[in-house]
C-alpha atoms as a PDB file:
ATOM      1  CA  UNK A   1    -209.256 -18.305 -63.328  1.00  0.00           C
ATOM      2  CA  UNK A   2    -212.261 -16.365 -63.055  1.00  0.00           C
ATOM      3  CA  UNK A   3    -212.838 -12.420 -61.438  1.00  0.00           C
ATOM      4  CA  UNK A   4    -213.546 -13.519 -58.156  1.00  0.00           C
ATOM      5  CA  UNK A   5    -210.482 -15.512 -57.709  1.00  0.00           C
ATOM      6  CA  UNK A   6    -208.746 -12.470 -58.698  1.00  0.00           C
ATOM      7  CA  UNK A   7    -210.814 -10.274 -56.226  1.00  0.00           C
ATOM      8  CA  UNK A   8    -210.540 -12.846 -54.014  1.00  0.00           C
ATOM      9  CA  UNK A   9    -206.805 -12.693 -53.676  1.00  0.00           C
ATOM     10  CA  UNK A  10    -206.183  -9.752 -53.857  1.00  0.00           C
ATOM     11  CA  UNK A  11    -208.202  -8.661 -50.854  1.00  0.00           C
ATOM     12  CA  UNK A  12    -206.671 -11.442 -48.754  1.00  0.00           C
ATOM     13  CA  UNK A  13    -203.377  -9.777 -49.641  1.00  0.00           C
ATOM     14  CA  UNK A  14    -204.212  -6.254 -49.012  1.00  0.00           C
ATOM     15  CA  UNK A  15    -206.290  -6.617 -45.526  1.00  0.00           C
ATOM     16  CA  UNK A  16    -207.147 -10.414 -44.348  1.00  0.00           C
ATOM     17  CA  UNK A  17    -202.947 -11.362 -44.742  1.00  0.00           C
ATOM     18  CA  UNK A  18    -201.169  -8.282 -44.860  1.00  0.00           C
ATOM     19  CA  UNK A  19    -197.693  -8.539 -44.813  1.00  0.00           C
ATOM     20  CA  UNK A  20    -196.940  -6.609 -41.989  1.00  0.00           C
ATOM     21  CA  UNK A  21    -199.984  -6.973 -39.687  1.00  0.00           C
ATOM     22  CA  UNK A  22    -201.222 -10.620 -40.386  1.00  0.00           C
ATOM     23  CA  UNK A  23    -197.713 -12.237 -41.344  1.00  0.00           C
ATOM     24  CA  UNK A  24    -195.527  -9.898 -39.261  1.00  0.00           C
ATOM     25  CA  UNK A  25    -193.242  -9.395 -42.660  1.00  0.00           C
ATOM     26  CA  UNK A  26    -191.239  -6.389 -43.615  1.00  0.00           C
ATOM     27  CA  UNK A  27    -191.306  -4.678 -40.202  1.00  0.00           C
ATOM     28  CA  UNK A  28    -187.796  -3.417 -40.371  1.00  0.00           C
ATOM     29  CA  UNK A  29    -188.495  -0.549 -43.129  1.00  0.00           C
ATOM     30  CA  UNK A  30    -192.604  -0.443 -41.514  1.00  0.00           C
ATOM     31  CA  UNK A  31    -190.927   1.050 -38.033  1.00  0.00           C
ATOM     32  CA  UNK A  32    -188.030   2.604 -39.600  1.00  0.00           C
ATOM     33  CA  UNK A  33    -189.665   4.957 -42.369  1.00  0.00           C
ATOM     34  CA  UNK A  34    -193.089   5.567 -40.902  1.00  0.00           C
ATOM     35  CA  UNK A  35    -191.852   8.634 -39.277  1.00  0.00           C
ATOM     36  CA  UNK A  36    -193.566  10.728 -41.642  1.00  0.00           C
ATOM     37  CA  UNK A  37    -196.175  10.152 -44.826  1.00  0.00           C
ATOM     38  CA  UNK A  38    -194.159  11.464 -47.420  1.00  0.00           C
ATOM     39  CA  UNK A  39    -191.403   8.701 -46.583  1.00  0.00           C
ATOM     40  CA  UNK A  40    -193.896   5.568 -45.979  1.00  0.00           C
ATOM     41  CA  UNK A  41    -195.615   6.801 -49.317  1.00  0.00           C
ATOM     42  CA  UNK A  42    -192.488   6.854 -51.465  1.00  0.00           C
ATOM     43  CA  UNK A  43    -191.375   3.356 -49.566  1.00  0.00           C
ATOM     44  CA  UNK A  44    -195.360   2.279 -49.842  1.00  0.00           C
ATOM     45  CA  UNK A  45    -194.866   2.808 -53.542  1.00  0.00           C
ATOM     46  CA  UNK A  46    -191.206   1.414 -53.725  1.00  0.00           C
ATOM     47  CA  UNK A  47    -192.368  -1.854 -52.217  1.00  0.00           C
ATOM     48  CA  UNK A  48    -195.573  -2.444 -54.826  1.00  0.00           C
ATOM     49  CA  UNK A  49    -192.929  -1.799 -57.579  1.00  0.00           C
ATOM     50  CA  UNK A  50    -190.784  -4.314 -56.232  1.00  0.00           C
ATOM     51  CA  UNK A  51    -193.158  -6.761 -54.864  1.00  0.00           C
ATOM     52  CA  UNK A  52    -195.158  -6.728 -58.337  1.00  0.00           C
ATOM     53  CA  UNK A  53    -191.907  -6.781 -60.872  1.00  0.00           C
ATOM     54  CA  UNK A  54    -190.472  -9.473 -58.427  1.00  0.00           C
ATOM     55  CA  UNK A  55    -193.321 -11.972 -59.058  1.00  0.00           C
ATOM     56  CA  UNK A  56    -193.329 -11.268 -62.715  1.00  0.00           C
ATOM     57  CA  UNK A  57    -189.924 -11.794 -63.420  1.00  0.00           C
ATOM     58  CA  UNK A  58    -189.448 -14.642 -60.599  1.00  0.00           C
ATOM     59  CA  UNK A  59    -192.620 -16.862 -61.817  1.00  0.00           C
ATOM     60  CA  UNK A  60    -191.323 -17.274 -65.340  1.00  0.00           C
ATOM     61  CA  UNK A  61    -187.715 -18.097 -64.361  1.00  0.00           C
ATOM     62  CA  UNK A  62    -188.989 -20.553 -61.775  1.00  0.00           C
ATOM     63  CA  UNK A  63    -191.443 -21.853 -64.484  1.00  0.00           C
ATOM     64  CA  UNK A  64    -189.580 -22.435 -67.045  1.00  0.00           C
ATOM     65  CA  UNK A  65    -186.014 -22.655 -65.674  1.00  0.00           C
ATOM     66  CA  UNK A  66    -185.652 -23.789 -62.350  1.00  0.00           C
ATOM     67  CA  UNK A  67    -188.736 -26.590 -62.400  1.00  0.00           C
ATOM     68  CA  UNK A  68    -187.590 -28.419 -65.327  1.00  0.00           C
ATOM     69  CA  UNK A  69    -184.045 -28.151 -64.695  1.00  0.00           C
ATOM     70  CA  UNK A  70    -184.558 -29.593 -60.771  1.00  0.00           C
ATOM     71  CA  UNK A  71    -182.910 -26.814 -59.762  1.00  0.00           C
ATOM     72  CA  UNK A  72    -185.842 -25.559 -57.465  1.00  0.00           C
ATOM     73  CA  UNK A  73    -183.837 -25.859 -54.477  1.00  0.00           C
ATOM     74  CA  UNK A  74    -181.936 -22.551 -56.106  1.00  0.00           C
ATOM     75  CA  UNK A  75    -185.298 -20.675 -55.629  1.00  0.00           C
ATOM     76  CA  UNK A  76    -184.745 -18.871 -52.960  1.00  0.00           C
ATOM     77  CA  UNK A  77    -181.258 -17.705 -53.927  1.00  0.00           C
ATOM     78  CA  UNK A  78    -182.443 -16.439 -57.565  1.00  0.00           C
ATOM     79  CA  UNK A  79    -185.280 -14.913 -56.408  1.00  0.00           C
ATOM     80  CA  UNK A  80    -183.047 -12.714 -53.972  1.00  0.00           C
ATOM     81  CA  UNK A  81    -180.747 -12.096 -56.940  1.00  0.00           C
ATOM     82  CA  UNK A  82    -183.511 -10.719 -58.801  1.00  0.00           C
ATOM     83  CA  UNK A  83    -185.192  -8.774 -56.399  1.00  0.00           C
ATOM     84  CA  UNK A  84    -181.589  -7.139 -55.098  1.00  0.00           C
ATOM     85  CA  UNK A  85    -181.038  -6.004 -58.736  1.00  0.00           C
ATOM     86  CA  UNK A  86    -184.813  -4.689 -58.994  1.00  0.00           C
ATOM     87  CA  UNK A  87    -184.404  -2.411 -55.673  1.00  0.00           C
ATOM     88  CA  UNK A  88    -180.775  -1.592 -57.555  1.00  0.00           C
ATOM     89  CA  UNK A  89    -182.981  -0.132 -60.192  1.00  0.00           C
ATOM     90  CA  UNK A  90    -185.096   1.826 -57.978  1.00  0.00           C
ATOM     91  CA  UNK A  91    -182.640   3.110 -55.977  1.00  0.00           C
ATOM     92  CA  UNK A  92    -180.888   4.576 -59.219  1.00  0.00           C
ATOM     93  CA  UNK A  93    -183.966   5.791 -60.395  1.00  0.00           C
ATOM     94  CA  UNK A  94    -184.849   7.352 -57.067  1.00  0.00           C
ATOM     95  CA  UNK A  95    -181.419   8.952 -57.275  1.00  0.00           C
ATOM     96  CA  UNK A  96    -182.107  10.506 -60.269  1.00  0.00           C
ATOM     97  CA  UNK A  97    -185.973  11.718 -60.174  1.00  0.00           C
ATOM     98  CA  UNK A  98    -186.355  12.295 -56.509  1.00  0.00           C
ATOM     99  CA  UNK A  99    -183.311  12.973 -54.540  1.00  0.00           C
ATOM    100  CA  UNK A 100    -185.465  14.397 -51.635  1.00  0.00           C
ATOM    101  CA  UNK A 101    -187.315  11.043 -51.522  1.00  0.00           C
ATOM    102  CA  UNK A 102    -183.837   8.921 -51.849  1.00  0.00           C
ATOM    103  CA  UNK A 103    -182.429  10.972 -49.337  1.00  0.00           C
ATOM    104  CA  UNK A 104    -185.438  10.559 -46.893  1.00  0.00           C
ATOM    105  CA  UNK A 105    -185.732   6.492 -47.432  1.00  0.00           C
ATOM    106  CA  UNK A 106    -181.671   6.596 -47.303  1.00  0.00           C
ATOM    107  CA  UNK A 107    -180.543   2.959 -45.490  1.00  0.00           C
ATOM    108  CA  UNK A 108    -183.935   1.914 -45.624  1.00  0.00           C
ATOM    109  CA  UNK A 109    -184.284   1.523 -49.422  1.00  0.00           C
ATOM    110  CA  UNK A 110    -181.544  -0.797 -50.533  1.00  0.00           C
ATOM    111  CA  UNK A 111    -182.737  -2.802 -47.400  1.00  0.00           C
ATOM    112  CA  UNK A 112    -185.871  -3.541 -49.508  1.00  0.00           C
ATOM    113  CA  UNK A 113    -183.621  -6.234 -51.002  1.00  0.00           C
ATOM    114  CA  UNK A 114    -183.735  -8.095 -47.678  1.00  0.00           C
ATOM    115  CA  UNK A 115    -187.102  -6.928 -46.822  1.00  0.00           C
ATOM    116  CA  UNK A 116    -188.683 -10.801 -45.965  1.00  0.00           C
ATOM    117  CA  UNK A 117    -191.924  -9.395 -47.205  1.00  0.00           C
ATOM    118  CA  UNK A 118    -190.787  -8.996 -51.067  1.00  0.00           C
ATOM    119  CA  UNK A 119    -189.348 -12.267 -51.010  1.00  0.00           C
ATOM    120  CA  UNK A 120    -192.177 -13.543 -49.153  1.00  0.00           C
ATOM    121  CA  UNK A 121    -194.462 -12.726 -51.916  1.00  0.00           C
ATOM    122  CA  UNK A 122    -192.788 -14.692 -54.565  1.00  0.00           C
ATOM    123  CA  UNK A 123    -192.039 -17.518 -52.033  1.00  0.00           C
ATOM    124  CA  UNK A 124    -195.530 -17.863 -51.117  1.00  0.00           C
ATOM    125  CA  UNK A 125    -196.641 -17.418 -55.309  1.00  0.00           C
ATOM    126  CA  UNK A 126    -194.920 -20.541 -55.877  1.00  0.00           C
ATOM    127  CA  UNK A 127    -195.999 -22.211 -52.512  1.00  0.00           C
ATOM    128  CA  UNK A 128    -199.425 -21.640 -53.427  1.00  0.00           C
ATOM    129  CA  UNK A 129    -198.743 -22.659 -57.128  1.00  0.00           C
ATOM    130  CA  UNK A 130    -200.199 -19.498 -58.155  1.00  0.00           C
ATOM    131  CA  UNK A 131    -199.712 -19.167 -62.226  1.00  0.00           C
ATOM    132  CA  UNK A 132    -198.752 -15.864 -63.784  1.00  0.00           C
ATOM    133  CA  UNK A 133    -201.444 -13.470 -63.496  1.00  0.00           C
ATOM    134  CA  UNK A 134    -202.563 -14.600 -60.067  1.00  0.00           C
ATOM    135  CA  UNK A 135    -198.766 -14.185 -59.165  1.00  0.00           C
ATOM    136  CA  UNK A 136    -198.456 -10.740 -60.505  1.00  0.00           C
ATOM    137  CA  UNK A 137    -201.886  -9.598 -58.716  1.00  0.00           C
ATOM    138  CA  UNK A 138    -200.962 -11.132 -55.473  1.00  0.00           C
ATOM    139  CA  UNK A 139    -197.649  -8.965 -55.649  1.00  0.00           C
ATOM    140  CA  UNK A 140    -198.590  -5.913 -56.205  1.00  0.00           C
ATOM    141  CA  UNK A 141    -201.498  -6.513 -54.170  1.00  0.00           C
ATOM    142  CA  UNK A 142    -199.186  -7.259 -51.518  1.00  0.00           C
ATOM    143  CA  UNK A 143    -197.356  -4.329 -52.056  1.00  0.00           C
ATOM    144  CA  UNK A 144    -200.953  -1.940 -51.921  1.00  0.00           C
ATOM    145  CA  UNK A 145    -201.060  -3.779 -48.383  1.00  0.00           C
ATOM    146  CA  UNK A 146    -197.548  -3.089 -47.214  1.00  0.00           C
ATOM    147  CA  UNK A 147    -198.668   0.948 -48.565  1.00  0.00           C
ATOM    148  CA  UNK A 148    -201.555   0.656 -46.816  1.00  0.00           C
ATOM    149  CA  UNK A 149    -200.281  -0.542 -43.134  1.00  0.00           C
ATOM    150  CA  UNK A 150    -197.054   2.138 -43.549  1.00  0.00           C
ATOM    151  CA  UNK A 151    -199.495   5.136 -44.407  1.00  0.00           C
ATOM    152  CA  UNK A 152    -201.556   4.464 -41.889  1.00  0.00           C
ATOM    153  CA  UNK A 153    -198.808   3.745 -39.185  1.00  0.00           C
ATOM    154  CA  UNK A 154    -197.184   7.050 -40.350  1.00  0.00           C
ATOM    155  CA  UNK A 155    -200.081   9.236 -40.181  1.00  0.00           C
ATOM    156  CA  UNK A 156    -200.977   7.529 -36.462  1.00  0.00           C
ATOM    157  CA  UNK A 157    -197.504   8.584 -35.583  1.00  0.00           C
ATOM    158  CA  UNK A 158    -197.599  12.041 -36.949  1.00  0.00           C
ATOM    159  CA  UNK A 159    -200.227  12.607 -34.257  1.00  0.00           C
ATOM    160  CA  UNK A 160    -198.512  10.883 -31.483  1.00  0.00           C
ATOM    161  CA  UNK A 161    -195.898  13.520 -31.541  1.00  0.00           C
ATOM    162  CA  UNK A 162    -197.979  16.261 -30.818  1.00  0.00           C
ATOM    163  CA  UNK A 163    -199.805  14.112 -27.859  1.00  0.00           C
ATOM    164  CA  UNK A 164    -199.044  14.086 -24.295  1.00  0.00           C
ATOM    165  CA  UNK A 165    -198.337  10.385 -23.432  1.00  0.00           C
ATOM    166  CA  UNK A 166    -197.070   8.830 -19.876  1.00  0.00           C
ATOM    167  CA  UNK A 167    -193.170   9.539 -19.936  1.00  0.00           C
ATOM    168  CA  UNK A 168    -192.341   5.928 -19.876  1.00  0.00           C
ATOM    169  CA  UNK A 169    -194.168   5.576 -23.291  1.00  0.00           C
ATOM    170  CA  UNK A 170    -192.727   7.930 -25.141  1.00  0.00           C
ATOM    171  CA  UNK A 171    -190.862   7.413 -28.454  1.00  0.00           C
ATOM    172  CA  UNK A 172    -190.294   3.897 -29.574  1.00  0.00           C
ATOM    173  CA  UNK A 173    -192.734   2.065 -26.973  1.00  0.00           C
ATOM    174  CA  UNK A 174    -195.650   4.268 -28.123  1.00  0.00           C
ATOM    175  CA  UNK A 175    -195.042   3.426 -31.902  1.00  0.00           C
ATOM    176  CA  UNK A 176    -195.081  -0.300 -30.879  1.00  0.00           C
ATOM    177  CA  UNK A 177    -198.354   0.026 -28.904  1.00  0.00           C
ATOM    178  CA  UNK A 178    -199.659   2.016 -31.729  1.00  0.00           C
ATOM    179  CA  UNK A 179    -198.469  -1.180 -34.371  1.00  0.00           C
ATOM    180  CA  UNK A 180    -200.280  -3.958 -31.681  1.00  0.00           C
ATOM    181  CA  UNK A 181    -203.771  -1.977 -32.213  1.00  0.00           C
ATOM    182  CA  UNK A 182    -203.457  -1.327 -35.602  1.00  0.00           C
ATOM    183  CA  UNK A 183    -202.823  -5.243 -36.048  1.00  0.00           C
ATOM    184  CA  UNK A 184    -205.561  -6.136 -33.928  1.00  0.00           C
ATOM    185  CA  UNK A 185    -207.988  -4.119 -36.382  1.00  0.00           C
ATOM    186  CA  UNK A 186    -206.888  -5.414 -39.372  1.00  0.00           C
ATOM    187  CA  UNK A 187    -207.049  -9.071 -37.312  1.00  0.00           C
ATOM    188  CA  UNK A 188    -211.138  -8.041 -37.667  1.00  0.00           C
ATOM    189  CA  UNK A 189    -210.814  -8.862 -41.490  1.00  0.00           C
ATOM    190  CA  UNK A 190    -209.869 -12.465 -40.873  1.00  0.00           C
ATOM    191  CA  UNK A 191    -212.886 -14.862 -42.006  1.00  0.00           C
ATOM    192  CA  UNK A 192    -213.970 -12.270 -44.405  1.00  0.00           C
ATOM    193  CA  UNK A 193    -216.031 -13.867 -47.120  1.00  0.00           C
ATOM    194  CA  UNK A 194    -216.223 -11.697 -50.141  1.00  0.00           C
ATOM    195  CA  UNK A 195    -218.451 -14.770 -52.352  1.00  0.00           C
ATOM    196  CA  UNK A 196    -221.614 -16.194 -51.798  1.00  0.00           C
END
């Protein structure tokens, strides 16, 4: 595995297939916390926590437990196991250190453990039979995509409220108009080639 490999997927996981706008995963938390930037930051930086740990504990139990056992048809049920007591962690941590963060995130952080996008990332490391490294770069590369959509989403809608829009648009329907454009401009990064 050379550099470029690295480079390679990392930028396909942060623009070209970003969870939210290229593979439509994790939307419940991406509409539900983007109210603000403070809040999509903290759950920006939640979900690259998660998303990263989760492939680097996951690809070593699938590796060397589930494969030669035959018990990969278990994968997706330990994987969830792991990642629920990962965002158990964080949300004890959060609890602790930031209680103004925990208590702006509040039903939206344990549902990080069912957020399809974290277990999406260590589905799709062993789909693509990605080894260790690769697995742990595409995670929390994954997650700096998921940060990246939410930030931007939140600071779009941070404007909206101060802008006169058609009555019928207001609130909800705005934010979702506001999602369809930003996903059509990061649909512009598809067929990117980085290498020669």
């Amino acid at each position: 595995m050379d550099w470029q490999t690295l480079i390679t997927v990392a930028m396909g996981a942060i623009l070209i297939n970003n969870f939210i706008f290229a593979q439509f995963l994790g939307i419940c938390p991406f509409m539900g916390v983007s109210k603000s930037t403070d809040t999509a930051s903290g759950m920006g930086m939640a979900v690259i926590f998660v998303m990263g740990l989760a492939s680097a504990v996951c690809w070593p139990i699938n590796h060397f437990i589930l494969e030669p056992n035959g018990l990969v048809f278990m994968q997706t049920i330990v994987y969830i196991l792991v990642i629920a007591s990962l965002v158990q962690f964080i949300e004890m941590f959060l609890q602790k250190a930031m209680p103004s963060l925990y208590s702006a995130l509040g039903v939206y952080l344990p549902l990080i453990t069912t957020n399809c996008a974290v277990l999406g990332v260590v589905l799709q490391n062993t789909q693509n039979s990605y080894g260790f490294v690769l697995s742990v770069v595409y995670g929390v590369t994954g997650g700096v995509g998921f940060l990246l959509a939410i930030y931007l989403f939140a600071a779009v809608r941070e404007k909206l409220e101060f802008a006169e829009v058609p009555k019928s648009f207001e609130g909800f329907p705005v934010a979702l108009v506001t999602a369809g454009l930003l996903a059509l401009c990061f649909m512009g990064f598809s067929g990117l080639k980085l290498f020669g």
